[in-house]
Structure formats: structure tokens, C-alpha cells
N, C-alpha and C. Protein backbone atom coordinates (compact mmCIF):
# COMPACT_ATOMS: atom_id res chain seq x y z
N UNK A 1 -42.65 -86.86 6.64
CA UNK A 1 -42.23 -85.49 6.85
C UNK A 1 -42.69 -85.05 8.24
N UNK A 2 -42.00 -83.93 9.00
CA UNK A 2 -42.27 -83.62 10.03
C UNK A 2 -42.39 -81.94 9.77
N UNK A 3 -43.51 -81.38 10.76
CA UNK A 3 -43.53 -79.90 11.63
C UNK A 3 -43.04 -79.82 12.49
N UNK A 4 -41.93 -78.44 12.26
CA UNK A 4 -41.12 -78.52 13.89
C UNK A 4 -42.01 -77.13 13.93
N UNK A 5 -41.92 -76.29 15.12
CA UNK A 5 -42.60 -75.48 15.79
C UNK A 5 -41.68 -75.16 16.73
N UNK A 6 -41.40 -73.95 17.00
CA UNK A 6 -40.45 -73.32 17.66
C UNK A 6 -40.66 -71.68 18.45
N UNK A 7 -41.04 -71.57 19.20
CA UNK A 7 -41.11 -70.30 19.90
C UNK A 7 -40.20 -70.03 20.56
N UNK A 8 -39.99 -69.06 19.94
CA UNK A 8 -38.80 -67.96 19.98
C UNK A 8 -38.70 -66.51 20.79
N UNK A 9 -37.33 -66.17 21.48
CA UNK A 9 -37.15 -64.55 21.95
C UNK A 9 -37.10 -64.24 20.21
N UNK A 10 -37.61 -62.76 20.17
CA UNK A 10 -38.01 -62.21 19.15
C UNK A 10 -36.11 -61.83 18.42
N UNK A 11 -35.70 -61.03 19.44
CA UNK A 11 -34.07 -60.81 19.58
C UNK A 11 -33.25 -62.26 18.78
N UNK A 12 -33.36 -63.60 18.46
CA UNK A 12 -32.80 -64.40 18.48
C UNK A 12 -33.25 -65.43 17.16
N UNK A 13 -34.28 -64.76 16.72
CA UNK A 13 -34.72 -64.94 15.48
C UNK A 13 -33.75 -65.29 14.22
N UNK A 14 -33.23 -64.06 14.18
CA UNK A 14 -32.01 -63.84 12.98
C UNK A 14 -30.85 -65.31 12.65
N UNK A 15 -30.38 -65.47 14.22
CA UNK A 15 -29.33 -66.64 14.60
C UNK A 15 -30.16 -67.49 14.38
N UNK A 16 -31.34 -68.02 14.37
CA UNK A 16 -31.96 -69.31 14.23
C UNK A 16 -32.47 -69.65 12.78
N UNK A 17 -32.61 -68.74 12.11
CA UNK A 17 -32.72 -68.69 10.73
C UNK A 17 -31.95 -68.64 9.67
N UNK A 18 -30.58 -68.04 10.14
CA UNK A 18 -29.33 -68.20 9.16
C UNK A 18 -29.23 -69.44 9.38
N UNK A 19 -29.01 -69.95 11.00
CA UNK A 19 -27.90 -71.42 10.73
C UNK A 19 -28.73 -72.35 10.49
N UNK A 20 -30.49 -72.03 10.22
CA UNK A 20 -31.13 -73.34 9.32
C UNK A 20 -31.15 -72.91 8.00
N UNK A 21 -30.97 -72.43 7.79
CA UNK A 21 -30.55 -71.54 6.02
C UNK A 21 -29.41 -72.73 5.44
N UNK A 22 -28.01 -72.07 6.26
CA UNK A 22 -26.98 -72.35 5.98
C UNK A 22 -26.84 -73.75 6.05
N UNK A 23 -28.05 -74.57 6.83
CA UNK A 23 -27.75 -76.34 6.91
C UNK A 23 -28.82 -76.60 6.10
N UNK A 24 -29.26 -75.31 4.99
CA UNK A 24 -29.97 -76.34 3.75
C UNK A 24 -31.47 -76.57 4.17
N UNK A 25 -31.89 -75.45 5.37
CA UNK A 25 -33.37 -76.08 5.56
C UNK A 25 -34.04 -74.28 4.75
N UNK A 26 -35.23 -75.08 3.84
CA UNK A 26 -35.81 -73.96 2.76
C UNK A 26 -37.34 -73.67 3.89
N UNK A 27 -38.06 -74.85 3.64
CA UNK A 27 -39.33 -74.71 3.88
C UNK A 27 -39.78 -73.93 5.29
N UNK A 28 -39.50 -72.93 5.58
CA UNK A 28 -39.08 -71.87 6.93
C UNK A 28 -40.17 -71.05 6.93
N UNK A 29 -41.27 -70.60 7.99
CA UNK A 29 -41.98 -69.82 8.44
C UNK A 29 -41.86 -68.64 9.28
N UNK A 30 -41.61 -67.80 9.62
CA UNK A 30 -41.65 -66.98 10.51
C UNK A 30 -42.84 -65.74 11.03
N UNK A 31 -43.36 -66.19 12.06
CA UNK A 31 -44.59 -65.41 12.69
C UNK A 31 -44.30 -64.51 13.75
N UNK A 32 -44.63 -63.42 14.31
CA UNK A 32 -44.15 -62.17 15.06
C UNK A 32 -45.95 -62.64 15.51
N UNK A 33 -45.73 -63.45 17.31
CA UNK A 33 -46.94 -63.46 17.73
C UNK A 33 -46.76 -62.88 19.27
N UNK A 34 -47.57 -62.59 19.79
CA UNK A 34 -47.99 -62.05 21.10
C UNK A 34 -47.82 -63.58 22.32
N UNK A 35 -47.18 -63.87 23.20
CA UNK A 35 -46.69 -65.01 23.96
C UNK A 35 -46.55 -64.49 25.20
N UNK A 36 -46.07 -65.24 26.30
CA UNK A 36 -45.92 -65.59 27.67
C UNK A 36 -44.82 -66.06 27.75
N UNK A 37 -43.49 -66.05 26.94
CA UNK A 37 -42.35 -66.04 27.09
C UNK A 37 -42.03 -65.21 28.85
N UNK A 38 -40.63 -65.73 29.34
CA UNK A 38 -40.33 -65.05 30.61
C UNK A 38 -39.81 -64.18 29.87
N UNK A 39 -39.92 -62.54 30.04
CA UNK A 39 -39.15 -61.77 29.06
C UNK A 39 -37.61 -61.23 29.89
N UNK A 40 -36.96 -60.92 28.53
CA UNK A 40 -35.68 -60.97 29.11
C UNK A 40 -35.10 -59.68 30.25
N UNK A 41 -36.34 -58.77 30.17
CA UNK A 41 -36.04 -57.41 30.90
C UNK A 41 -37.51 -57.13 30.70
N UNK A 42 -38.29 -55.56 31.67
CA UNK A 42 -39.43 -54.89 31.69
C UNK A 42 -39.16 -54.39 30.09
N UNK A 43 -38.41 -54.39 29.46
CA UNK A 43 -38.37 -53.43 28.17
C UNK A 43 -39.80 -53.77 27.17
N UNK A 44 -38.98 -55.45 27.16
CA UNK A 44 -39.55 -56.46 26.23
C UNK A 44 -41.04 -56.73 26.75
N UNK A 45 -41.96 -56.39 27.96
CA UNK A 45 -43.32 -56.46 28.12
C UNK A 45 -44.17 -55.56 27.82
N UNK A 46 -45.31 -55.90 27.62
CA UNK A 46 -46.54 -55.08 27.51
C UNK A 46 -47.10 -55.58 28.22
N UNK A 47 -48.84 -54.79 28.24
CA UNK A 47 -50.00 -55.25 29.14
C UNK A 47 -50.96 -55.93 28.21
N UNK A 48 -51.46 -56.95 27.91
CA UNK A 48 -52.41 -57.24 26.87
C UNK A 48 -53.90 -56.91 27.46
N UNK A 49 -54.46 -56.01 27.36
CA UNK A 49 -55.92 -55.80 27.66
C UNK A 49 -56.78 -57.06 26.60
N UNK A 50 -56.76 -57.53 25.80
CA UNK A 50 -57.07 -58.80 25.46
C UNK A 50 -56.50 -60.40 25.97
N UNK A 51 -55.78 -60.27 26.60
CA UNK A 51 -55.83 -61.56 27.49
C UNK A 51 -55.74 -61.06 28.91
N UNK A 52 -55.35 -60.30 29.45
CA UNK A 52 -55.35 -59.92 30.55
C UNK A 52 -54.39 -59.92 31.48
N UNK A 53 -53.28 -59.79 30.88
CA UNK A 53 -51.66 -60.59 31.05
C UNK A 53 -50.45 -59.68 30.57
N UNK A 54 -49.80 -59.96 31.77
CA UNK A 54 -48.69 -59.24 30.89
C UNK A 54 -47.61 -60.55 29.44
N UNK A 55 -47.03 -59.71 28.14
CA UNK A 55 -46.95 -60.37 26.86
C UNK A 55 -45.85 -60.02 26.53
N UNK A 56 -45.07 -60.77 25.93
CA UNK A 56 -43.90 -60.18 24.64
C UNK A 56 -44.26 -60.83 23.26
N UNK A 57 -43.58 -59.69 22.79
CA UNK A 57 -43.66 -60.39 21.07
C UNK A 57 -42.66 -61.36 21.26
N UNK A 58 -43.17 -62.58 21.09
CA UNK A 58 -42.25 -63.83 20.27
C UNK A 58 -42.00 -63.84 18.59
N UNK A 59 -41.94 -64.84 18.38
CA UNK A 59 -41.91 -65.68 17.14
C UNK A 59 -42.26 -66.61 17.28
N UNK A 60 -43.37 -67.66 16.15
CA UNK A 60 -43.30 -68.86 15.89
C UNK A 60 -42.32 -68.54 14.84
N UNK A 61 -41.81 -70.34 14.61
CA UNK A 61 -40.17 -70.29 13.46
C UNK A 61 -41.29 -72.00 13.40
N UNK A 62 -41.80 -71.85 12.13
CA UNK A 62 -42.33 -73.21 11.81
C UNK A 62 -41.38 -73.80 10.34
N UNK A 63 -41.12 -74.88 10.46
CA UNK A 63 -40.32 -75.76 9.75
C UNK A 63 -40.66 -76.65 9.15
N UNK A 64 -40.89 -77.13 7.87
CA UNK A 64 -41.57 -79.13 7.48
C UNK A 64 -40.06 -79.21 6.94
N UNK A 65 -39.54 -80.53 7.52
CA UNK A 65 -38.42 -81.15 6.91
C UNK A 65 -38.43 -82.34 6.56
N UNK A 66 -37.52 -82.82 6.04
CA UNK A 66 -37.88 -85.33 6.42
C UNK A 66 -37.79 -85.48 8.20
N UNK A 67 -38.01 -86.09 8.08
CA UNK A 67 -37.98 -87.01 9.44
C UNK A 67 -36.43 -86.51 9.74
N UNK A 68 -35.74 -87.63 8.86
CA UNK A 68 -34.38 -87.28 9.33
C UNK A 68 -33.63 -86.51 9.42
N UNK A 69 -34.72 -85.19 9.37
CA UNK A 69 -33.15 -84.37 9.26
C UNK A 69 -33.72 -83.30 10.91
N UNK A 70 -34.96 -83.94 11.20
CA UNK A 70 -35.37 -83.18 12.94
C UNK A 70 -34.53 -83.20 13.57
N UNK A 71 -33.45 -83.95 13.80
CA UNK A 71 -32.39 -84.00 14.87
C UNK A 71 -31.36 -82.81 14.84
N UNK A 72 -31.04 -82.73 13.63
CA UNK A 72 -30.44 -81.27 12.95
C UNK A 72 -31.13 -80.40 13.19
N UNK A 73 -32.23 -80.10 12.78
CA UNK A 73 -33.01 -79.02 13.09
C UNK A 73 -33.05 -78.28 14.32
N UNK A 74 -33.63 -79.56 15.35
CA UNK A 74 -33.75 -79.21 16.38
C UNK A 74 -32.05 -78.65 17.41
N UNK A 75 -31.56 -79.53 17.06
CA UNK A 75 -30.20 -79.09 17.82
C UNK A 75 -29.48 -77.25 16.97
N UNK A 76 -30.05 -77.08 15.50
CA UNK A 76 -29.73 -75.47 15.22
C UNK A 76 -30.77 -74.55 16.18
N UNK A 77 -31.80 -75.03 16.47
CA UNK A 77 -32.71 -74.03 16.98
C UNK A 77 -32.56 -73.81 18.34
N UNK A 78 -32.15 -75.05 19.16
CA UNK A 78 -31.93 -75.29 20.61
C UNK A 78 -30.58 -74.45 20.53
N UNK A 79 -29.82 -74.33 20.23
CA UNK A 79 -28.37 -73.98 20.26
C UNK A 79 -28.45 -72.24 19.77
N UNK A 80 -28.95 -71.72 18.92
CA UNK A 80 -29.21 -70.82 18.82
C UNK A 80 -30.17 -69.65 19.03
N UNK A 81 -31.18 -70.55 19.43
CA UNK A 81 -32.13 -69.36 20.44
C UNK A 81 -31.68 -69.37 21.71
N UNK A 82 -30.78 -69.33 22.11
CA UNK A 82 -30.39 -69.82 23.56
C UNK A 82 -30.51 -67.99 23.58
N UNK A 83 -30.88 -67.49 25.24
CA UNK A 83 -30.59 -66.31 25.68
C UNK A 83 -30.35 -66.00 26.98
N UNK A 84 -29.76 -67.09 27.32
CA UNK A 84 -29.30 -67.20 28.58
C UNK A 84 -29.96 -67.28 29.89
N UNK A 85 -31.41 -67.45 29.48
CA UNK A 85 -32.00 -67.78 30.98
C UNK A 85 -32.08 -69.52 30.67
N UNK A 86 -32.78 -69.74 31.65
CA UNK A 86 -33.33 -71.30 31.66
C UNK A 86 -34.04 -72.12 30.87
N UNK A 87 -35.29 -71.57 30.73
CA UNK A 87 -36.29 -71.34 30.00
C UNK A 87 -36.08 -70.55 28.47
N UNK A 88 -35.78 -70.21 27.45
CA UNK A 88 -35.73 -69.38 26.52
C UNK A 88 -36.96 -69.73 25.37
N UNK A 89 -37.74 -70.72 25.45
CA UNK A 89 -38.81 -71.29 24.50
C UNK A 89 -38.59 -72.35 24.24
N UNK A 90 -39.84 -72.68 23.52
CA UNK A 90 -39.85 -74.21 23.46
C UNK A 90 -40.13 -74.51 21.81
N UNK A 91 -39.39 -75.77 21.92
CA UNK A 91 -39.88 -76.41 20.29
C UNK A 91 -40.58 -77.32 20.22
N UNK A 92 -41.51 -77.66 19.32
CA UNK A 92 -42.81 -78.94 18.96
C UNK A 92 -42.07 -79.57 17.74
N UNK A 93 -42.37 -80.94 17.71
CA UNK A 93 -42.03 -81.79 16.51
C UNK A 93 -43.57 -82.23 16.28
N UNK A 94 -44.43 -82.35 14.87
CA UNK A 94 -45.53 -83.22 14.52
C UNK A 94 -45.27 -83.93 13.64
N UNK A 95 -46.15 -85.08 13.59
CA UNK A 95 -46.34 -85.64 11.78
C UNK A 95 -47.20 -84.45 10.76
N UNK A 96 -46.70 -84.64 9.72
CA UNK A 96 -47.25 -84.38 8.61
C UNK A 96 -47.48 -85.65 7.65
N UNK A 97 -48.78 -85.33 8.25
CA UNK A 97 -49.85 -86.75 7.14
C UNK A 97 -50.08 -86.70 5.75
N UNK A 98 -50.25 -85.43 5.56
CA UNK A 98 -50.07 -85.24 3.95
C UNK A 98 -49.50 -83.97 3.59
N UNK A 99 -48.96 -83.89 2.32
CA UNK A 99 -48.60 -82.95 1.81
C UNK A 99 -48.69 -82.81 0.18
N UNK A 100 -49.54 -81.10 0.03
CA UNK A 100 -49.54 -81.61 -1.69
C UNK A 100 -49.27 -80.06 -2.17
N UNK A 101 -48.67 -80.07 -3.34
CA UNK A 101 -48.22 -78.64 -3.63
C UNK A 101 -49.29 -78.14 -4.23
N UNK A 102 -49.04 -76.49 -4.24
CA UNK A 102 -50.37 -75.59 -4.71
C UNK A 102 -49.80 -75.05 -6.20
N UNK A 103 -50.17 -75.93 -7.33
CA UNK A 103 -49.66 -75.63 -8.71
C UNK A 103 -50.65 -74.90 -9.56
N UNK A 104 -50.27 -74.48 -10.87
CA UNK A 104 -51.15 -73.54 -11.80
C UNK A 104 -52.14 -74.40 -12.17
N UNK A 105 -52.63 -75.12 -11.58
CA UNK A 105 -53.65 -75.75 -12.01
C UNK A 105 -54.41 -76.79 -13.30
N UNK A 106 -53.11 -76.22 -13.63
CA UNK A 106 -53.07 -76.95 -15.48
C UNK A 106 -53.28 -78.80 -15.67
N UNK A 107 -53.41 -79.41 -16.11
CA UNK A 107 -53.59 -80.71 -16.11
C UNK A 107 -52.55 -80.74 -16.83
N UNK A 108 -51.65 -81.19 -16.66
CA UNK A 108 -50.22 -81.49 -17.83
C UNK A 108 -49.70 -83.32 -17.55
């Protein structure tokens, strides 16, 4: 299994989450974090007096899928966060070494 990792314009969220919806991907995260994205206008910045920087709200868009289906993944997220600059964010692929579900605990 793989972690994809995806930072996102906040604006572009929506499009990147339907069309991994709609291609069948469940296991979907979405985080509203503070980033160094190039922002798309002065609108989208703040001043962070905790880092010392100017910030936009991003998104992480974290994903576990099979292996095989990263290529899909990645080409819905690349294709749909697009916002027309150069740069629009970046995506991470990892291993996932283990995985175990969090059940009622019951011994059955």
C-alpha cells in the first residue's frame, strides 16, 4: 500500500476530491494547514507572526491506496489542482509498512 500526500491551493480542493471520489478512491484525508504555497493573489496571504513569513491556507489531501492504483491517483490530483501558475503544489508518494484496522475490540 502506498501514502500519497498532496498540497494543495485551498480554492482547488473540491475538484481534487470529487474526481478521486468518482475513480473509487475512499481512504481520503483532508487538512486546512498554514503553507508557503506561491499564492495566487495578495488576497490569499497573511503574515504569520509564528513563523515569521508571509502564509496561505493550503490543504494537505492525504490518500493510502494499492500501489497500483498511484498512477491514477496521482495523474487526478496533478490534473486537477492545476491553477494555472507553474508551481501550484506538490505531491509525495510513501510506503506504508503496515496497516491494521481500529476494531471494537472484541475477540471474535
Amino acid at each position: 500500500m502506498k501514502e500519497v500526500k498532496a498540497f494543495i491551493h485551498r480554492n482547488r480542493i473540491a475538484d481534487v476530491v470529487h474526481a478521486l471520489k468518482t475513480a473509487g478512491f475512499r481512504n481520503i484525508s483532508v487538512i486546512d494547514i498554514k503553507g508557503m504555497l506561491k499564492a495566487l493573489d495578495s488576497r490569499e496571504q497573511q503574515y504569520s507572526i509564528e513563523i515569521g513569513e508571509k502564509v496561505i491556507t493550503e490543504v494537505k489531501l492525504e490518500l493510502v491506496c494499492e500501489a497500483d492504483k498511484v498512477d491514477q491517483a496521482l495523474a487526478l490530483i496533478r490534473e486537477n489542482g492545476r491553477t494555472g501558475q507553474k508551481s501550484a503544489g506538490w505531491v509525495y508518494v510513501s510506503e506504508i509498512e503496515s496497516a491494521y484496522p481500529i476494531d471494537d475490540g472484541n475477540a471474535s
